[in-house]
PDB file of N, CA and C in Angstrom:
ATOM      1  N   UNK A   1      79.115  88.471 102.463  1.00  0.00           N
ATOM      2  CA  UNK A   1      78.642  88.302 101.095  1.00  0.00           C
ATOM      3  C   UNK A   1      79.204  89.423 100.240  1.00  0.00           C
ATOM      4  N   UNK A   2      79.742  89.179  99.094  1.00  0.00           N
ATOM      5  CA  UNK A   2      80.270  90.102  98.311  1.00  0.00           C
ATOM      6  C   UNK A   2      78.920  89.841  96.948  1.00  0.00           C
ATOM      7  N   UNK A   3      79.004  91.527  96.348  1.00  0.00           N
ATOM      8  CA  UNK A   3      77.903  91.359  95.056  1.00  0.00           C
ATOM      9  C   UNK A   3      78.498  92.582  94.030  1.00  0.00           C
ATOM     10  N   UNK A   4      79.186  92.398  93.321  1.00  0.00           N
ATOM     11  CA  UNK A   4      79.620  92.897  92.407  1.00  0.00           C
ATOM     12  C   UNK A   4      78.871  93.102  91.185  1.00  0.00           C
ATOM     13  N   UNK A   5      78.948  94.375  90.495  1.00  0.00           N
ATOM     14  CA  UNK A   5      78.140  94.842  89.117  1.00  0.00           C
ATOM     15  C   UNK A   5      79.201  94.804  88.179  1.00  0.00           C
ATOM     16  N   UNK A   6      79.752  93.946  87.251  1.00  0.00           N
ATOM     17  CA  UNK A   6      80.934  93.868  86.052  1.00  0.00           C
ATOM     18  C   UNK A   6      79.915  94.740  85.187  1.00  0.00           C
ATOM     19  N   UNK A   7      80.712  95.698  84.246  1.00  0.00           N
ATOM     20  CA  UNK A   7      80.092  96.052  83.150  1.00  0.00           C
ATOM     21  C   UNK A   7      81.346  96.105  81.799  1.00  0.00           C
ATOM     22  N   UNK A   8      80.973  96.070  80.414  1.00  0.00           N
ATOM     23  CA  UNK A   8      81.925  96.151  79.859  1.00  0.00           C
ATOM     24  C   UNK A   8      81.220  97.263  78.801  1.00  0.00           C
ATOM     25  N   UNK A   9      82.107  98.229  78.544  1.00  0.00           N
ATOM     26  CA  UNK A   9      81.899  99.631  77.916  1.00  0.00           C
ATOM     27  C   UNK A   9      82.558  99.506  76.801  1.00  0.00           C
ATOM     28  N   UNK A  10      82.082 100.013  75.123  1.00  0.00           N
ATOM     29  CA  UNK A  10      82.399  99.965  74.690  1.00  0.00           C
ATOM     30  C   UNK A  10      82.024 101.253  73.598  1.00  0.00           C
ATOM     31  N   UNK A  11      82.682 102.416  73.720  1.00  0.00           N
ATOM     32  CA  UNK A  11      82.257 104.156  73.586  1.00  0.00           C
ATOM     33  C   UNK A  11      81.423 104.425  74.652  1.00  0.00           C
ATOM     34  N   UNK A  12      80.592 105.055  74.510  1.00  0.00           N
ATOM     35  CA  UNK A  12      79.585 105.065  75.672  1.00  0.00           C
ATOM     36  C   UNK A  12      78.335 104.313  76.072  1.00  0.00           C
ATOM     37  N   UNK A  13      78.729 103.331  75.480  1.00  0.00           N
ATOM     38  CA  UNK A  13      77.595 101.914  75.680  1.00  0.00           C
ATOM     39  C   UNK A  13      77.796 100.788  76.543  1.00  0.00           C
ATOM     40  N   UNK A  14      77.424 100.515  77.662  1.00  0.00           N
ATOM     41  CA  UNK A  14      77.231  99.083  78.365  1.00  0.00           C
ATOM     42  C   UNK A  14      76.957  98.002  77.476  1.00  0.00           C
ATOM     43  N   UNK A  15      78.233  97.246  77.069  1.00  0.00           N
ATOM     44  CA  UNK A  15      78.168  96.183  76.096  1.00  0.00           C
ATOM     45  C   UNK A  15      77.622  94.645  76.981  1.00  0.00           C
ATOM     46  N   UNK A  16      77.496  94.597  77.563  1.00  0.00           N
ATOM     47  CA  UNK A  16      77.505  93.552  78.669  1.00  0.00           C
ATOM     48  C   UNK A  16      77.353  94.474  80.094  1.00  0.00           C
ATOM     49  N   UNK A  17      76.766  93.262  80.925  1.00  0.00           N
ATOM     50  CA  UNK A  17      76.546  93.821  82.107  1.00  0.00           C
ATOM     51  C   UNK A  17      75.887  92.610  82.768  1.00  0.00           C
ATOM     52  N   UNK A  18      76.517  92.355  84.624  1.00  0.00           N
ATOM     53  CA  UNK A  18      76.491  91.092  84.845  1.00  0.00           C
ATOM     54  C   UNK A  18      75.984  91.421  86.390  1.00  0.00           C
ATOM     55  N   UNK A  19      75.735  91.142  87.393  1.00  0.00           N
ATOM     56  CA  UNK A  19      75.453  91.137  89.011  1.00  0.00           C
ATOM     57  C   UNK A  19      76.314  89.808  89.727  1.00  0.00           C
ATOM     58  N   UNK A  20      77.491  89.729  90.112  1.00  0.00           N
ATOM     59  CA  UNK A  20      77.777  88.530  90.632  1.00  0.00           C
ATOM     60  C   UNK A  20      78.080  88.551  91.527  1.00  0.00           C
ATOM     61  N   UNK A  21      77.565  87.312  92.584  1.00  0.00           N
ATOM     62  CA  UNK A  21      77.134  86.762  94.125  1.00  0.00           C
ATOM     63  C   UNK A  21      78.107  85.865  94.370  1.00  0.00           C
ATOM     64  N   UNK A  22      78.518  86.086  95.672  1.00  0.00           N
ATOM     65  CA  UNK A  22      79.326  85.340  96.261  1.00  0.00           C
ATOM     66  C   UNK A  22      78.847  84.768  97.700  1.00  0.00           C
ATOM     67  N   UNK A  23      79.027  84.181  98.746  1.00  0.00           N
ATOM     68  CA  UNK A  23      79.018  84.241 100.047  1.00  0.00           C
ATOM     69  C   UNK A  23      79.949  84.427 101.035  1.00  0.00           C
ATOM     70  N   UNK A  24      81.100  84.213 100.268  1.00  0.00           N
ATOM     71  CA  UNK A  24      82.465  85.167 100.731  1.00  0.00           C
ATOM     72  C   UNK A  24      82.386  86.319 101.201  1.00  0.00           C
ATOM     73  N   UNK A  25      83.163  86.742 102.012  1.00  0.00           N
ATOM     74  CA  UNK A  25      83.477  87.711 101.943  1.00  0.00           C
ATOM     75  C   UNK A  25      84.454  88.178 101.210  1.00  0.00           C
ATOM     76  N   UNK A  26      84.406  90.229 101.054  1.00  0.00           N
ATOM     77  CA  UNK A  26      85.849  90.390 100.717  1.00  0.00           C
ATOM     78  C   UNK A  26      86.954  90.432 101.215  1.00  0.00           C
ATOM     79  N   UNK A  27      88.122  89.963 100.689  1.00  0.00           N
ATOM     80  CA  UNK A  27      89.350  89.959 101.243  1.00  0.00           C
ATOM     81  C   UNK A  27      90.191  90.611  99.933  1.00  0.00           C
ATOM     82  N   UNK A  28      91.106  90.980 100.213  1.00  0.00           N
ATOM     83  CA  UNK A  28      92.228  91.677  99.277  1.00  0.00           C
ATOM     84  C   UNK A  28      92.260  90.470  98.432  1.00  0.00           C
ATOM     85  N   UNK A  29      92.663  89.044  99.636  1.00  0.00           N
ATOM     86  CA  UNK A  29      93.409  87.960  99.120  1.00  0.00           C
ATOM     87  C   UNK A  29      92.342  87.395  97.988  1.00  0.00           C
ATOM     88  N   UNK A  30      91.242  87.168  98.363  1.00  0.00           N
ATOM     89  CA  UNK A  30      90.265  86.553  97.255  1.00  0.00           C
ATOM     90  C   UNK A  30      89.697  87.795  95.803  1.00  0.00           C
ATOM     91  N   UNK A  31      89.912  88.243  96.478  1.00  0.00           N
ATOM     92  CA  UNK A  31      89.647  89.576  95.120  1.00  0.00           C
ATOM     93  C   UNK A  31      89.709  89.083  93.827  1.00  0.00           C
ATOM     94  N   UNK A  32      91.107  88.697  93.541  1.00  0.00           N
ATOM     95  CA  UNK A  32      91.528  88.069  92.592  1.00  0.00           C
ATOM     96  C   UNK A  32      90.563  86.951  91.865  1.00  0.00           C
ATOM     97  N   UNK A  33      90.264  85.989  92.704  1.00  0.00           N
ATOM     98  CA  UNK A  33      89.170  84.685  92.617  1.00  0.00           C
ATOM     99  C   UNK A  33      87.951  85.134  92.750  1.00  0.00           C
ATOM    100  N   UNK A  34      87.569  86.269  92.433  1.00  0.00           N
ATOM    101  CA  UNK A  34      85.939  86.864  92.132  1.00  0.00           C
ATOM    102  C   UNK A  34      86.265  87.200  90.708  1.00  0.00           C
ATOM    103  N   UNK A  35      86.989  88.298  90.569  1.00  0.00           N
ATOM    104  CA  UNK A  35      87.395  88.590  89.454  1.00  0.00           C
ATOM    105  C   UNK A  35      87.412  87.698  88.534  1.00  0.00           C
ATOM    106  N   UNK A  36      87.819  86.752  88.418  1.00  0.00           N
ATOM    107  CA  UNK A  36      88.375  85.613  87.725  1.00  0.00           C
ATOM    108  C   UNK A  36      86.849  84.937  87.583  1.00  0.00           C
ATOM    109  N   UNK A  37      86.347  84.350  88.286  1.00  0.00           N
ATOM    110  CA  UNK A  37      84.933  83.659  88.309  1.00  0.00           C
ATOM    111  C   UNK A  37      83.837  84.487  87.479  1.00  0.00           C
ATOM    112  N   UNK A  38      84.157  86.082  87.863  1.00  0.00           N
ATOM    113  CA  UNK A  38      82.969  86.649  87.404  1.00  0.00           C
ATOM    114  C   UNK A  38      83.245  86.945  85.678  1.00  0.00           C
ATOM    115  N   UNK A  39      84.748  87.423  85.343  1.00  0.00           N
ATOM    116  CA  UNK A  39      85.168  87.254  84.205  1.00  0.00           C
ATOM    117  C   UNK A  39      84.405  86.099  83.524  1.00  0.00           C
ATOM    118  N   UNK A  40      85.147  84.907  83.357  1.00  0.00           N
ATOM    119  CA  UNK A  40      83.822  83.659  83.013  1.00  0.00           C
ATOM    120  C   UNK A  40      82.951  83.523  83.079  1.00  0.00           C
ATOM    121  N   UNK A  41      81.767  84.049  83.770  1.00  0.00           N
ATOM    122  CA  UNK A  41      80.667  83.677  84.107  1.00  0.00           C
ATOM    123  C   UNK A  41      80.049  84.985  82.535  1.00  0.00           C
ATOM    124  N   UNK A  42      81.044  85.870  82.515  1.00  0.00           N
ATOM    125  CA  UNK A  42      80.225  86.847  81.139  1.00  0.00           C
ATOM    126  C   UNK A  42      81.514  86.576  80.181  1.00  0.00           C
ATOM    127  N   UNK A  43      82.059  85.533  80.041  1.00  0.00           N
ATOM    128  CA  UNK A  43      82.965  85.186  79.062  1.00  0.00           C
ATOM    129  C   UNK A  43      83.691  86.235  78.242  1.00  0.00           C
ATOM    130  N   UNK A  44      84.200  86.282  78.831  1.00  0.00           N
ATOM    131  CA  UNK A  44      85.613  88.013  78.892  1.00  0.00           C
ATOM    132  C   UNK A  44      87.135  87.272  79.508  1.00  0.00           C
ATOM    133  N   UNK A  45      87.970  87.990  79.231  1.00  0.00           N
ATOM    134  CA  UNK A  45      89.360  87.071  79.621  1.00  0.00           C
ATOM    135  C   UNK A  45      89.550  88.138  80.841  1.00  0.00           C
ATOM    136  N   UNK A  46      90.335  87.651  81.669  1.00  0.00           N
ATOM    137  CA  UNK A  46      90.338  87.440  83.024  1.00  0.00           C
ATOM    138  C   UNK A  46      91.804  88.868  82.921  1.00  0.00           C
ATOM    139  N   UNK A  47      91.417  89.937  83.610  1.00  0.00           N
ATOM    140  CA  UNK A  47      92.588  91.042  83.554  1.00  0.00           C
ATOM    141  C   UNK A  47      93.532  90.992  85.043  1.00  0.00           C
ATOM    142  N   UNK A  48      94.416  91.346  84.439  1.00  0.00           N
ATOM    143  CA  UNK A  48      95.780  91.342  85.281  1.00  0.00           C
ATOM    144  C   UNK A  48      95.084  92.285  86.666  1.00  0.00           C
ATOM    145  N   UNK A  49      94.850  91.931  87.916  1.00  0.00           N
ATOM    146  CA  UNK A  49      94.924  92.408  88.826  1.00  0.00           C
ATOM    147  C   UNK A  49      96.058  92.621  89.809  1.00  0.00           C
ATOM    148  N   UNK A  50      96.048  94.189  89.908  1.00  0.00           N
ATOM    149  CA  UNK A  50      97.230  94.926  90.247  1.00  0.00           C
ATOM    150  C   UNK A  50      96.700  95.569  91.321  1.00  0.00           C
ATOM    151  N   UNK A  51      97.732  95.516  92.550  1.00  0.00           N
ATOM    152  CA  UNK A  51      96.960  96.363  94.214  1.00  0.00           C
ATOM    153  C   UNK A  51      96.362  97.742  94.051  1.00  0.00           C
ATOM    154  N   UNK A  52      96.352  98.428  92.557  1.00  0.00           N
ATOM    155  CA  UNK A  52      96.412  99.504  92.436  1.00  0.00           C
ATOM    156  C   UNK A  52      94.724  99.251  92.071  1.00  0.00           C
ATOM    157  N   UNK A  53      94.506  98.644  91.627  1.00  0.00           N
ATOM    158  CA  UNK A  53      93.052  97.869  91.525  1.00  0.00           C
ATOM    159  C   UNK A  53      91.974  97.557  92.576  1.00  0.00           C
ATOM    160  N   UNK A  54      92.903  96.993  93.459  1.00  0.00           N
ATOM    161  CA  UNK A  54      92.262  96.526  94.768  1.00  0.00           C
ATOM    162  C   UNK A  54      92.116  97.668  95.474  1.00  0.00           C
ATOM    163  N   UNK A  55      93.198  98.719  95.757  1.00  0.00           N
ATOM    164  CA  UNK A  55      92.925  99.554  96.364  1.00  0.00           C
ATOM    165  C   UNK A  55      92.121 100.683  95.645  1.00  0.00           C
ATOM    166  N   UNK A  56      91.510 101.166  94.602  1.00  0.00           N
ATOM    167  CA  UNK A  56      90.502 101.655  93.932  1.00  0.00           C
ATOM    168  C   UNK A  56      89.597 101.098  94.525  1.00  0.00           C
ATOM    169  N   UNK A  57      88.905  99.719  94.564  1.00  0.00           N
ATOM    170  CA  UNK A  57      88.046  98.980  94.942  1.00  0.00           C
ATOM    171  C   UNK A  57      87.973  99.402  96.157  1.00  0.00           C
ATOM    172  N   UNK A  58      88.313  98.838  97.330  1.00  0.00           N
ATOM    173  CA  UNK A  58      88.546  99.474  99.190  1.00  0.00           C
ATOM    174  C   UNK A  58      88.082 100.261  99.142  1.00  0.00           C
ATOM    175  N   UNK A  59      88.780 101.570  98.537  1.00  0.00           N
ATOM    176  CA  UNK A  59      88.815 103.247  98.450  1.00  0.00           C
ATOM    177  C   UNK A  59      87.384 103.814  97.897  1.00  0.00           C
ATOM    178  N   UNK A  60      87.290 103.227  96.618  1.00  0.00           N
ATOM    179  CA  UNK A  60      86.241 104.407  95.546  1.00  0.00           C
ATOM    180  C   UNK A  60      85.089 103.211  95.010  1.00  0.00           C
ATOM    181  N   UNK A  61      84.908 101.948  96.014  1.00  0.00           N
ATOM    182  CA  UNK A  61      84.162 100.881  95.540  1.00  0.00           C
ATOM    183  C   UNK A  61      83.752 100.677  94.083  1.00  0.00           C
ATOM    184  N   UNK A  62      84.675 100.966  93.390  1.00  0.00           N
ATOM    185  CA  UNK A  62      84.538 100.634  91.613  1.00  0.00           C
ATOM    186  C   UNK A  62      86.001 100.559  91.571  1.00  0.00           C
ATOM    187  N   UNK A  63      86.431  99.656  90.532  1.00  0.00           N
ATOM    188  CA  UNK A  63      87.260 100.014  89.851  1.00  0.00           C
ATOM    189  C   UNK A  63      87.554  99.174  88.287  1.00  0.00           C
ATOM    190  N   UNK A  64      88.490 100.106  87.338  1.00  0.00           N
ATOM    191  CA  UNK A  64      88.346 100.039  86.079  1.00  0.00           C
ATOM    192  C   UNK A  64      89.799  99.131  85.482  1.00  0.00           C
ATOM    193  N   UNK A  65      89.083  98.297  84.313  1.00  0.00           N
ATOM    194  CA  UNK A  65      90.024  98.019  84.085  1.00  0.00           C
ATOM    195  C   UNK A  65      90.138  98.034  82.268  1.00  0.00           C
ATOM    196  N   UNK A  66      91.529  98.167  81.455  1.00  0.00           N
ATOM    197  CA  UNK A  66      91.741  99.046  80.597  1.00  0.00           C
ATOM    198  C   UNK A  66      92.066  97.780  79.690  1.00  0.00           C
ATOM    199  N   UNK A  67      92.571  98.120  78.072  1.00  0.00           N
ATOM    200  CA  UNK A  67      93.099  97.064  77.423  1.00  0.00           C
ATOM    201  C   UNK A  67      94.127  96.739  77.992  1.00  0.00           C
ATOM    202  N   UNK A  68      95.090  97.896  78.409  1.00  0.00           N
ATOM    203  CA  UNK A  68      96.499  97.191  79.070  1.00  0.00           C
ATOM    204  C   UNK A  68      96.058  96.437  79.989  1.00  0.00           C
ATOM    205  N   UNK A  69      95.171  96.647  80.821  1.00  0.00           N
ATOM    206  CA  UNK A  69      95.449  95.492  81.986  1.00  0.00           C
ATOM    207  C   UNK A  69      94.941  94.252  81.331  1.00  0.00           C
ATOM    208  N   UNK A  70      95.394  93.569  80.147  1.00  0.00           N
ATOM    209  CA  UNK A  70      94.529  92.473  79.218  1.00  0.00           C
ATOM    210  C   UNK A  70      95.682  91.654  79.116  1.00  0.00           C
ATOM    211  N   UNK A  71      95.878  90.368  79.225  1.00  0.00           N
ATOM    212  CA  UNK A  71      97.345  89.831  77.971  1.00  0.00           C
ATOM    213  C   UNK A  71      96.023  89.340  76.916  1.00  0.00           C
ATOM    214  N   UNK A  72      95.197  88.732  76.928  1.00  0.00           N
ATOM    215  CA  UNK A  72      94.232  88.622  75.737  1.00  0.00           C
ATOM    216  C   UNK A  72      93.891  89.974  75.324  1.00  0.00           C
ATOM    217  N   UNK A  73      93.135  89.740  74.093  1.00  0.00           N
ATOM    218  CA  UNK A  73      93.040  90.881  73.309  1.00  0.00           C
ATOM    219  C   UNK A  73      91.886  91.102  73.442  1.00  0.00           C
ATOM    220  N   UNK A  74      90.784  92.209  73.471  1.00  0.00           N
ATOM    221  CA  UNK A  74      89.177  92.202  74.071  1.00  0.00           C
ATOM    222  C   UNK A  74      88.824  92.865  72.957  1.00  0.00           C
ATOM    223  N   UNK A  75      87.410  93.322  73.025  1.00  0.00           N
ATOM    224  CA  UNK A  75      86.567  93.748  71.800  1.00  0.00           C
ATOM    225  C   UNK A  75      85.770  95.122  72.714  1.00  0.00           C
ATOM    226  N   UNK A  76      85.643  95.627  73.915  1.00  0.00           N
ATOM    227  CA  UNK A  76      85.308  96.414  74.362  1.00  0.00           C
ATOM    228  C   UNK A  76      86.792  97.447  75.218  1.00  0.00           C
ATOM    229  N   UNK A  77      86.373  98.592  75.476  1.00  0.00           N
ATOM    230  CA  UNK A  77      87.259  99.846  75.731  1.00  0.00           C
ATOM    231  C   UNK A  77      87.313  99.496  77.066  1.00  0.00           C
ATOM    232  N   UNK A  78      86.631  98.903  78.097  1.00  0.00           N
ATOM    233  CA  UNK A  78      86.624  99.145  79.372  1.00  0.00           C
ATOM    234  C   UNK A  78      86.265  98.598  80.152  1.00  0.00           C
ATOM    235  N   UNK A  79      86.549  97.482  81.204  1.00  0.00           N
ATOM    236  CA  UNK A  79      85.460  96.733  82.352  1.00  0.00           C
ATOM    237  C   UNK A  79      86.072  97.123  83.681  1.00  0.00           C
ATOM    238  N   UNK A  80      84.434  97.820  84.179  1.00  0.00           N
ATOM    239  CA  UNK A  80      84.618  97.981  85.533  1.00  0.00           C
ATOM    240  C   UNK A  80      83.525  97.064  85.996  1.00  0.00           C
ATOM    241  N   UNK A  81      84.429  97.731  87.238  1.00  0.00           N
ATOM    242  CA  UNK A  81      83.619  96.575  88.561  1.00  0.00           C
ATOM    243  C   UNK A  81      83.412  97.276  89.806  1.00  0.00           C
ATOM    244  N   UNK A  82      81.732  97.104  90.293  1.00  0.00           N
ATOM    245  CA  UNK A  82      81.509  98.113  90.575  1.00  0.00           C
ATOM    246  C   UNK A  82      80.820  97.426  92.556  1.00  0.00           C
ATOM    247  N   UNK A  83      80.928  97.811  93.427  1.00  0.00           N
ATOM    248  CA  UNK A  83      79.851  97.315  94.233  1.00  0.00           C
ATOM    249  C   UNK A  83      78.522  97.055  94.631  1.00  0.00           C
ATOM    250  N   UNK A  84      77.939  96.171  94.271  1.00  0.00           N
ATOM    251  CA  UNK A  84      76.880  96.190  94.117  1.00  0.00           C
ATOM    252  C   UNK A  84      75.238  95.621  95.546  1.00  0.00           C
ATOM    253  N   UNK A  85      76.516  95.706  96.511  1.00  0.00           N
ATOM    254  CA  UNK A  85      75.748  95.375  97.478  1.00  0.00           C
ATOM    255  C   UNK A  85      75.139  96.718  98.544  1.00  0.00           C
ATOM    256  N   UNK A  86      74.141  96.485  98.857  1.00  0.00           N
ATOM    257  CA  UNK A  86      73.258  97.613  99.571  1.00  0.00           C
ATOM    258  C   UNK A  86      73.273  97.729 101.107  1.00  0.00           C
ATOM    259  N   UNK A  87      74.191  98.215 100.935  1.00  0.00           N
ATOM    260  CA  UNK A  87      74.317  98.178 102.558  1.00  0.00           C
ATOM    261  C   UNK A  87      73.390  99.223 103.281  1.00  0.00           C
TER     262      UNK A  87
END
């Protein structure tokens, strides 16, 4: 089961903030297809995931993502993604 905390920052404010459940597990390979699902599910456009991403995630169980990593244009400074399961 994967459970991810999306938040989207915008100065120092949590503009949004989401908990999303999977029964998957994680895989590098599906990473991508959480991301993407959980993006939609708080209606935000879906950011370029880069291994440099994934491996933040593995490594430091959060990781951030910036306007560059956008081809849409966003209204907040920052969405990370954070782990949210209790092991």
């Amino acid at each position: 089961m994967i459970r991810l905390w999306a938040k989207t920052i915008k100065g120092q404010k949590i503009t949004k903030s989401y908990i999303y459940e999977s029964i998957d597990n994680f895989t590098e390979e599906t990473f991508y297809l959480h991301i993407q699902e959980l993006c939609h599910k708080i209606d935000v456009p879906t950011p370029v995931v880069l291994d440099f991403h994934i491996r933040n995630y593995i490594n430091f169980n959060n990781c951030s993502f910036l306007p560059r990593d956008f081809v849409e244009s966003i209204n907040f400074d920052k969405l990370i993604i954070e782990d949210a399961s209790f092991k």
